[in-house]
Structures are given as structure tokens and as C-alpha cells.
PDB file of N, CA and C in Angstrom:
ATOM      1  N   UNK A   1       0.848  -1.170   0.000  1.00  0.00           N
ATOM      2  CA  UNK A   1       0.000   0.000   0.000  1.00  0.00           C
ATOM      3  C   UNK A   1       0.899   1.241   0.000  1.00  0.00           C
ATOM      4  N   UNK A   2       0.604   2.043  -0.959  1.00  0.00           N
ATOM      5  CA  UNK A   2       1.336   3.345  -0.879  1.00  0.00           C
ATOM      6  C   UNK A   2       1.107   4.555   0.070  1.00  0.00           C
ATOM      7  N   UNK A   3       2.688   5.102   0.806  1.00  0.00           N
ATOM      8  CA  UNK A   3       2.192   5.663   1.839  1.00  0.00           C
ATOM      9  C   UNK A   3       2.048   7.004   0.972  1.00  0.00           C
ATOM     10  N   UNK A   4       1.206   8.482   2.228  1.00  0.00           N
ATOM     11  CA  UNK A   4       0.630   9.498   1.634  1.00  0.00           C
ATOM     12  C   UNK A   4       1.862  10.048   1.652  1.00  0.00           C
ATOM     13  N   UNK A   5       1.819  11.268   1.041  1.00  0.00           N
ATOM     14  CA  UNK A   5       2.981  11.857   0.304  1.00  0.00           C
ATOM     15  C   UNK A   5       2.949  12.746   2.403  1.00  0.00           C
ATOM     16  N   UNK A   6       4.431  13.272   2.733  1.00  0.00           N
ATOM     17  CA  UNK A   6       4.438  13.974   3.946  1.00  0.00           C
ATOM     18  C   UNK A   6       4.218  15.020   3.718  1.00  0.00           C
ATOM     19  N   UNK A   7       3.292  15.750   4.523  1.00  0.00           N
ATOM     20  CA  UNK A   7       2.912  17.011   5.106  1.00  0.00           C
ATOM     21  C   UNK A   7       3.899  18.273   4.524  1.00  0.00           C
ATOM     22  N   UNK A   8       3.842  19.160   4.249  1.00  0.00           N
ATOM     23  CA  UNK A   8       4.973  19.851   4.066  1.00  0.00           C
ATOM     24  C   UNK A   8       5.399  21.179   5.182  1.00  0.00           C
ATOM     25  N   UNK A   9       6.119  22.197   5.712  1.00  0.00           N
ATOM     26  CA  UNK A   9       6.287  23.165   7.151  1.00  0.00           C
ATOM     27  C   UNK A   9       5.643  23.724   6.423  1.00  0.00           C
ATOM     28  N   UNK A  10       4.799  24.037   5.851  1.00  0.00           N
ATOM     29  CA  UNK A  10       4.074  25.353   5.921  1.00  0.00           C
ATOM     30  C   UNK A  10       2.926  24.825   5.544  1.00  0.00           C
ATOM     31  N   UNK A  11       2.348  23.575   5.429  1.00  0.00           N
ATOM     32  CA  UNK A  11       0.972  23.184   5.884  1.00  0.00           C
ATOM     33  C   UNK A  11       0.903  22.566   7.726  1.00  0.00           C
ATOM     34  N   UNK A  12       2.410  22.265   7.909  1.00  0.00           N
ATOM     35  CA  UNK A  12       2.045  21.796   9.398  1.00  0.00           C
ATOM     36  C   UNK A  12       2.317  23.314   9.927  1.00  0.00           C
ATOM     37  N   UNK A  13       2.884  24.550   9.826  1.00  0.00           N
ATOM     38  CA  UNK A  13       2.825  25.583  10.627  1.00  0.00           C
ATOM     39  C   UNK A  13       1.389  26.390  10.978  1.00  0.00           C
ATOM     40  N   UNK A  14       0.704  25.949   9.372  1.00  0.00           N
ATOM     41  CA  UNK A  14      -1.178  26.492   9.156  1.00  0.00           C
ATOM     42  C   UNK A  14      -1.973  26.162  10.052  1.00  0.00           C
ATOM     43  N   UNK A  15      -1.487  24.521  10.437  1.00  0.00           N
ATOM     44  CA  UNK A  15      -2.283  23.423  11.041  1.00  0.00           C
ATOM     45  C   UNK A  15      -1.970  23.828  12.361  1.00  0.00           C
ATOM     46  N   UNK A  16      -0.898  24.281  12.889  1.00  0.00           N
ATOM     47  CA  UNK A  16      -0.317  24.938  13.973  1.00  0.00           C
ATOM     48  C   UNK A  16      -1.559  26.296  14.911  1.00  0.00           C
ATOM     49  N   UNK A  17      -1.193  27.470  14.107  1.00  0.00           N
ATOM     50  CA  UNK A  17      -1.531  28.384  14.230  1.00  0.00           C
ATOM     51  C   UNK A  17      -2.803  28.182  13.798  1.00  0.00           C
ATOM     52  N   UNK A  18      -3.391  27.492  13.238  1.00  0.00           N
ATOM     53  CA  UNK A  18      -4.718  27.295  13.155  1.00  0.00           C
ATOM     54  C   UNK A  18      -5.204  26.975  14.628  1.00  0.00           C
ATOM     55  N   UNK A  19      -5.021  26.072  15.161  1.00  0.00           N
ATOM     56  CA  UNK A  19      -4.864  25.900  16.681  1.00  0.00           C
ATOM     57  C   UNK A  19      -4.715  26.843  17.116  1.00  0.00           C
ATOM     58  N   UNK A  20      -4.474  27.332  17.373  1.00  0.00           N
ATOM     59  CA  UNK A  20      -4.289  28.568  18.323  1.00  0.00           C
ATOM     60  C   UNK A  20      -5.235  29.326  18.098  1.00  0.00           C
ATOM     61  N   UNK A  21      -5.494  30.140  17.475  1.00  0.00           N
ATOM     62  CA  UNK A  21      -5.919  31.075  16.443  1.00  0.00           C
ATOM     63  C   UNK A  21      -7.575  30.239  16.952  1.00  0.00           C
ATOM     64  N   UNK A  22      -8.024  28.954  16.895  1.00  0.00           N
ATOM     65  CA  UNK A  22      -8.980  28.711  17.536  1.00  0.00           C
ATOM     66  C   UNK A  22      -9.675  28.790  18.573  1.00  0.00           C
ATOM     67  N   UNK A  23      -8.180  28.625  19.613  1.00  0.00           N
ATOM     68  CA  UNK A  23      -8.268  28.920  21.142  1.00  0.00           C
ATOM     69  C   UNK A  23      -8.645  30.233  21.720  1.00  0.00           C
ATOM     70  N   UNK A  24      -7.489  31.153  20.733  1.00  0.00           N
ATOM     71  CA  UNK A  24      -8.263  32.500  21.059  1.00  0.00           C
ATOM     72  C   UNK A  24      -9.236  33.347  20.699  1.00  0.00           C
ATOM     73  N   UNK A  25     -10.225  32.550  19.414  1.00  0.00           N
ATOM     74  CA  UNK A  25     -11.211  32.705  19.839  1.00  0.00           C
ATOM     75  C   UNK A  25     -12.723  32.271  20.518  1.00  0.00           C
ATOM     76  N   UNK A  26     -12.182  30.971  20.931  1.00  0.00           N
ATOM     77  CA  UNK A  26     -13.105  30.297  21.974  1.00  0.00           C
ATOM     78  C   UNK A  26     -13.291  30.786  23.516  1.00  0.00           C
ATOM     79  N   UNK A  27     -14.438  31.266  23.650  1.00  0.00           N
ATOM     80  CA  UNK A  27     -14.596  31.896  25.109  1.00  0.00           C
ATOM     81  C   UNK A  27     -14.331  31.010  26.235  1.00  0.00           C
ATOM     82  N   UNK A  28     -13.118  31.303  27.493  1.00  0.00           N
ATOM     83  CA  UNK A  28     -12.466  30.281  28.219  1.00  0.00           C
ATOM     84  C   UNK A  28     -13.922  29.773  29.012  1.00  0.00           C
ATOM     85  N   UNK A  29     -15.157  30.340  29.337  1.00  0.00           N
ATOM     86  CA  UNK A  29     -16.090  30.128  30.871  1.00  0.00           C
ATOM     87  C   UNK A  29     -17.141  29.302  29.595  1.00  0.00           C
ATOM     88  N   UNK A  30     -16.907  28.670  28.157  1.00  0.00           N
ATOM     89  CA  UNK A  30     -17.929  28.622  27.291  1.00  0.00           C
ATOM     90  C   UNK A  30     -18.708  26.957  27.906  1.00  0.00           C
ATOM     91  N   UNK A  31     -19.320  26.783  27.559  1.00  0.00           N
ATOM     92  CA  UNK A  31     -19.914  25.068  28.178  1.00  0.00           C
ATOM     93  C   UNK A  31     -19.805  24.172  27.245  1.00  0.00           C
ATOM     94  N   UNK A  32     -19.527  23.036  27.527  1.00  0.00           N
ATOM     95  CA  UNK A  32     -19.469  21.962  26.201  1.00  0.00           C
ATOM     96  C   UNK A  32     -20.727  22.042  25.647  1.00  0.00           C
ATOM     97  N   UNK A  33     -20.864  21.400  24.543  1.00  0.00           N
ATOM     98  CA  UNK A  33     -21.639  20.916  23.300  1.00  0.00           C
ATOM     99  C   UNK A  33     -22.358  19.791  24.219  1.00  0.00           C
ATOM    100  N   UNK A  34     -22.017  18.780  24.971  1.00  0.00           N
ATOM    101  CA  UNK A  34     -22.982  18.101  25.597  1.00  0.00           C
ATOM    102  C   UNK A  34     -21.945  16.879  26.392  1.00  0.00           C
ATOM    103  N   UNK A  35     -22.823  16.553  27.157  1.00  0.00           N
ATOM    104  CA  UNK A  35     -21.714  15.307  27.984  1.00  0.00           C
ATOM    105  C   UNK A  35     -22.612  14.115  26.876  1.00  0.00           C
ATOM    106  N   UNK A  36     -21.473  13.154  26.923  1.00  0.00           N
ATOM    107  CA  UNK A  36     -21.680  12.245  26.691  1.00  0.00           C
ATOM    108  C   UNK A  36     -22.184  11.118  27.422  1.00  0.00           C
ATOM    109  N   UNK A  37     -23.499  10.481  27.112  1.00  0.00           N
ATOM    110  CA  UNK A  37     -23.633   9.739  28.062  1.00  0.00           C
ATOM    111  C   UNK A  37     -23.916   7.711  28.077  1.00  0.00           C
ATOM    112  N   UNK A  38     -23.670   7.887  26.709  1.00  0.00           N
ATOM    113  CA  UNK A  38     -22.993   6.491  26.263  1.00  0.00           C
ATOM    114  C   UNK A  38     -22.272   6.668  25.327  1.00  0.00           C
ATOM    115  N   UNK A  39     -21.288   5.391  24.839  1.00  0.00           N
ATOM    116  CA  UNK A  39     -20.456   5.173  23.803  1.00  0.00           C
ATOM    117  C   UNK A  39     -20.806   3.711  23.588  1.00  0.00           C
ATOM    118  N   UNK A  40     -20.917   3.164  22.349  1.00  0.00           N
ATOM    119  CA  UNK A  40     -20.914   1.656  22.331  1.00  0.00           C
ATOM    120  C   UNK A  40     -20.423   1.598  20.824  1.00  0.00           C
ATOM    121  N   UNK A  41     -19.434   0.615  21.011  1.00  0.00           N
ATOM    122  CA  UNK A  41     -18.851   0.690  19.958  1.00  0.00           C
ATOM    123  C   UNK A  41     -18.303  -0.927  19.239  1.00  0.00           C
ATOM    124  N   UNK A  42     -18.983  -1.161  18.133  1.00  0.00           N
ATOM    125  CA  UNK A  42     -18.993  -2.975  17.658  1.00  0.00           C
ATOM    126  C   UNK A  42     -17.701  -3.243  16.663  1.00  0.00           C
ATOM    127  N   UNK A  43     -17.290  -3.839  16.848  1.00  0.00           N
ATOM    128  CA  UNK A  43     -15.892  -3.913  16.017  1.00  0.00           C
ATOM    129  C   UNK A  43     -16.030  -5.491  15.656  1.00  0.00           C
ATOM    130  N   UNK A  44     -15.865  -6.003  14.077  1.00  0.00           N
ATOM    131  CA  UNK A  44     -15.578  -7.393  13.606  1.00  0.00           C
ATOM    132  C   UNK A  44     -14.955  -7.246  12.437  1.00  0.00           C
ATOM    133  N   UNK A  45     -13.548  -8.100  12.610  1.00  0.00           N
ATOM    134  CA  UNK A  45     -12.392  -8.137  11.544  1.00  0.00           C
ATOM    135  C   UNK A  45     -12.924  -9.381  10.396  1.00  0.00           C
ATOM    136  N   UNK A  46     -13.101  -9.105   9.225  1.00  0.00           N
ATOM    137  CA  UNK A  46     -13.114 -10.251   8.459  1.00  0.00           C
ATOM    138  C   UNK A  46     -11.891  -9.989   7.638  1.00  0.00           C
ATOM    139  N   UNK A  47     -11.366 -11.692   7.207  1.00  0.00           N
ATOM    140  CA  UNK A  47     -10.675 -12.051   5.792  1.00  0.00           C
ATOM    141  C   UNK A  47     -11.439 -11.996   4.961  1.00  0.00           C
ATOM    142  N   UNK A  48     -11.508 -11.257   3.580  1.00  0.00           N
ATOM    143  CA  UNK A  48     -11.776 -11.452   2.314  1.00  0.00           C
ATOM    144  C   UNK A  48     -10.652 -11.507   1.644  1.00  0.00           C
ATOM    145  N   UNK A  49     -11.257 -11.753   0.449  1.00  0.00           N
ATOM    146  CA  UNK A  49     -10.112 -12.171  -0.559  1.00  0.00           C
ATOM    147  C   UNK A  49      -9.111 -11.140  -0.911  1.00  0.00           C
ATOM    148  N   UNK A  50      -9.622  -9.940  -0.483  1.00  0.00           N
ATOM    149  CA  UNK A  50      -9.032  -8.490  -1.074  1.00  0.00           C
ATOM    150  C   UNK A  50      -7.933  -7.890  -0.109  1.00  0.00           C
ATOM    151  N   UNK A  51      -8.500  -8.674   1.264  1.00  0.00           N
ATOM    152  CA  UNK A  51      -7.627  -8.244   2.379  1.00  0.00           C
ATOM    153  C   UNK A  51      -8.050  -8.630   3.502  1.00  0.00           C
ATOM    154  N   UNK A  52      -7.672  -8.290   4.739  1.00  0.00           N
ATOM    155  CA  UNK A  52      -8.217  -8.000   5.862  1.00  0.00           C
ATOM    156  C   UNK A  52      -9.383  -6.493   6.098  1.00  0.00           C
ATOM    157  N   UNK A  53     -10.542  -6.571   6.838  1.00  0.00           N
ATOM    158  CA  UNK A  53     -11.327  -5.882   6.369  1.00  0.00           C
ATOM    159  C   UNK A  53     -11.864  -5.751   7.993  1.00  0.00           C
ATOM    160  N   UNK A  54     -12.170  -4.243   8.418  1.00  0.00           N
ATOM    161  CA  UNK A  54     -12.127  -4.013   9.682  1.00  0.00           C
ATOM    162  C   UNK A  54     -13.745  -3.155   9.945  1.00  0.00           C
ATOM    163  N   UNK A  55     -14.924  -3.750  10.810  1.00  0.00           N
ATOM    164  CA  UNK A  55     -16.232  -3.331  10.240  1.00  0.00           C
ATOM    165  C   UNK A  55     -16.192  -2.751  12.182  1.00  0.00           C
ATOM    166  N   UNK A  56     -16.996  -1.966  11.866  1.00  0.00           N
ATOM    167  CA  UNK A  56     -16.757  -0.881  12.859  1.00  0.00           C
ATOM    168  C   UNK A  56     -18.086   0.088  12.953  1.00  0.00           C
ATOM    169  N   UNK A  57     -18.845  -0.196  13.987  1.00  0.00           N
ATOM    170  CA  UNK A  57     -19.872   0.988  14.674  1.00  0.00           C
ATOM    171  C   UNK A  57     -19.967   1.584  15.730  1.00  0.00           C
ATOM    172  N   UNK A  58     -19.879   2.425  15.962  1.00  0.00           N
ATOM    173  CA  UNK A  58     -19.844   3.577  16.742  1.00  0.00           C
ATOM    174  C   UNK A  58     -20.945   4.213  17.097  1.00  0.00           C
ATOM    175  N   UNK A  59     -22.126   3.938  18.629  1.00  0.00           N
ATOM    176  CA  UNK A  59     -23.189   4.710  18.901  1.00  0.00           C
ATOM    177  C   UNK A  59     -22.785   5.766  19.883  1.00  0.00           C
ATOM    178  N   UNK A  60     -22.924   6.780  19.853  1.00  0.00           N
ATOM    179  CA  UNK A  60     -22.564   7.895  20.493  1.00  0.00           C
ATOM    180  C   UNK A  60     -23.885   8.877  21.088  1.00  0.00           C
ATOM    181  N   UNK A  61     -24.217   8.581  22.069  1.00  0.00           N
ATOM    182  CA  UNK A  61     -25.575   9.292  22.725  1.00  0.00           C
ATOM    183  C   UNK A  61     -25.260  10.342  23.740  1.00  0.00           C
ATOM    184  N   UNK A  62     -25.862  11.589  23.521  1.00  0.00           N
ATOM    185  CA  UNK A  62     -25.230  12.622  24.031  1.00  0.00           C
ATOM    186  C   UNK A  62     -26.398  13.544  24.886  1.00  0.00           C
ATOM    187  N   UNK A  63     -26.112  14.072  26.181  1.00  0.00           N
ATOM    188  CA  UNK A  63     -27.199  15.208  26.660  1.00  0.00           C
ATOM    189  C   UNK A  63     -26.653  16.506  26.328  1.00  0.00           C
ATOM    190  N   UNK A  64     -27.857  17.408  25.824  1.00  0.00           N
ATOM    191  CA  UNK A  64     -27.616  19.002  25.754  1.00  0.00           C
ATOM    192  C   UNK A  64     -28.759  19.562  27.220  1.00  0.00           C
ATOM    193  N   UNK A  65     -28.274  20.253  27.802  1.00  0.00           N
ATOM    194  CA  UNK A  65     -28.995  20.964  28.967  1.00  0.00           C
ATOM    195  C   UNK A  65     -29.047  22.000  28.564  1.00  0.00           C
ATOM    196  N   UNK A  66     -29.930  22.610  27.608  1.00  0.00           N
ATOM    197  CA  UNK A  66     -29.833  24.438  26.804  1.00  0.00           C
ATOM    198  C   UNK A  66     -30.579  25.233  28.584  1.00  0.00           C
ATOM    199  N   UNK A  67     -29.308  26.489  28.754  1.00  0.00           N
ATOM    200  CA  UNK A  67     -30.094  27.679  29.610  1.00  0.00           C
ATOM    201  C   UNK A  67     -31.194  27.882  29.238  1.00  0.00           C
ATOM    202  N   UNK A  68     -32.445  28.098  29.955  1.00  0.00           N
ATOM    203  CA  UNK A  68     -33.893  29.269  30.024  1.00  0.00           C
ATOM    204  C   UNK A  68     -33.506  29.896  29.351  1.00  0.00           C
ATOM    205  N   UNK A  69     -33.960  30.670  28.267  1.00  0.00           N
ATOM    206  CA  UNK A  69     -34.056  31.476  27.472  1.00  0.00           C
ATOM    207  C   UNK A  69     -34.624  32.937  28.666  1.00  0.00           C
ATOM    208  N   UNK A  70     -33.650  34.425  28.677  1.00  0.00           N
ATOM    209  CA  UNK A  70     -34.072  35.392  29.539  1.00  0.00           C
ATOM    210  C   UNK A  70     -35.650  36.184  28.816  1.00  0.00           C
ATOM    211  N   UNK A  71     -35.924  36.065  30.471  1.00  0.00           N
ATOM    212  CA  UNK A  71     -37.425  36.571  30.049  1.00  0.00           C
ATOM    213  C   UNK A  71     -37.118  37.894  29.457  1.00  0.00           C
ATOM    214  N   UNK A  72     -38.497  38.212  28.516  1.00  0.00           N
ATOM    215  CA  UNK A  72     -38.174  39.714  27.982  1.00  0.00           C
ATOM    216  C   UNK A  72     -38.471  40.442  29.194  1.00  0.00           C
ATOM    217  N   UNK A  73     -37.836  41.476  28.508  1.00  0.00           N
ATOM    218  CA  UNK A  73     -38.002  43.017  29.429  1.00  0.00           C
ATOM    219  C   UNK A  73     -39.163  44.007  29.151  1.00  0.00           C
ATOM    220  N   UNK A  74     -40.051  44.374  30.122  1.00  0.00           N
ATOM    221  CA  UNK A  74     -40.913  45.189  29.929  1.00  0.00           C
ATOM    222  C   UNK A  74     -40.765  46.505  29.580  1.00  0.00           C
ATOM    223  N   UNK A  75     -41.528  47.378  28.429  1.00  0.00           N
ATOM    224  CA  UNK A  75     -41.042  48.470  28.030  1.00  0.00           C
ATOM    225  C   UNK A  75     -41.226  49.107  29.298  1.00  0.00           C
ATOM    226  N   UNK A  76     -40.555  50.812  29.529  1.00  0.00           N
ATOM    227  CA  UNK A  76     -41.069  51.459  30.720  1.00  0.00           C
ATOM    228  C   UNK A  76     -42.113  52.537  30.338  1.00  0.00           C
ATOM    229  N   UNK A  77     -42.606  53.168  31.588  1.00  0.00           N
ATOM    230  CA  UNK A  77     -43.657  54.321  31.126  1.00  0.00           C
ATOM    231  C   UNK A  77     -43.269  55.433  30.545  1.00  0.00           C
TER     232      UNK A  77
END
């Protein structure tokens, strides 16, 4: 099997500073996307004729707890 051609420094420096560049703009107090609250995951290797062949599922069940939405504000007099 042919390997992929390597990365070159100025796609791994992009990939770099891309990172970052993410971090600062992700708000540090922000809340996850959701806890996870199962993983189940089925894995069975078959031989075929073509190769070894690797079958693979992945259930991933997740909670979101969204904040109350703030009540509106009443106009004043």
C-alpha cells in the first residue's frame, strides 16, 4: 500500500496556528456541546479475498442541557 505523500512546514505551521488562532477565539467560561452519556462501539475483523477488512460501529448518545431562554423586558412608562 502506498504511503501518503508527507505534510509539508508550511501546511504543518497552518495546522499549527490554526490551533491557536482557535483557542483564542473560543470563550475560556464557554460550556461543552454536551456530555456524553454512552459510547458503544462494535468492532468485527473479516478475511476477504481483497484483504483484511475491519467493520466498525460507533453509537454515540449525548445530553444538551440548553439555559432558560431570559425573560423579555418590559417596556417602561
Amino acid at each position: 500500500m502506498p504511503r501518503a505523500p508527507r505534510k509539508t512546514i508550511m501546511r504543518s505551521l497552518g495546522e499549527f496556528f490554526g490551533e491557536v488562532w482557535k483557542g483564542v477565539r473560543t470563550e475560556p467560561g464557554a460550556a461543552e456541546r454536551g456530555t456524553t452519556v454512552r459510547r458503544d462501539v462494535q468492532q468485527e475483523t473479516r478475511d476477504t479475498p481483497a484483504g483484511r477488512v475491519t467493520l466498525r460501529r460507533t453509537v454515540v448518545e449525548e445530553m444538551r442541557i440548553e439555559p432558560p431562554a431570559p425573560a423579555p423586558k418590559e417596556p417602561s412608562p
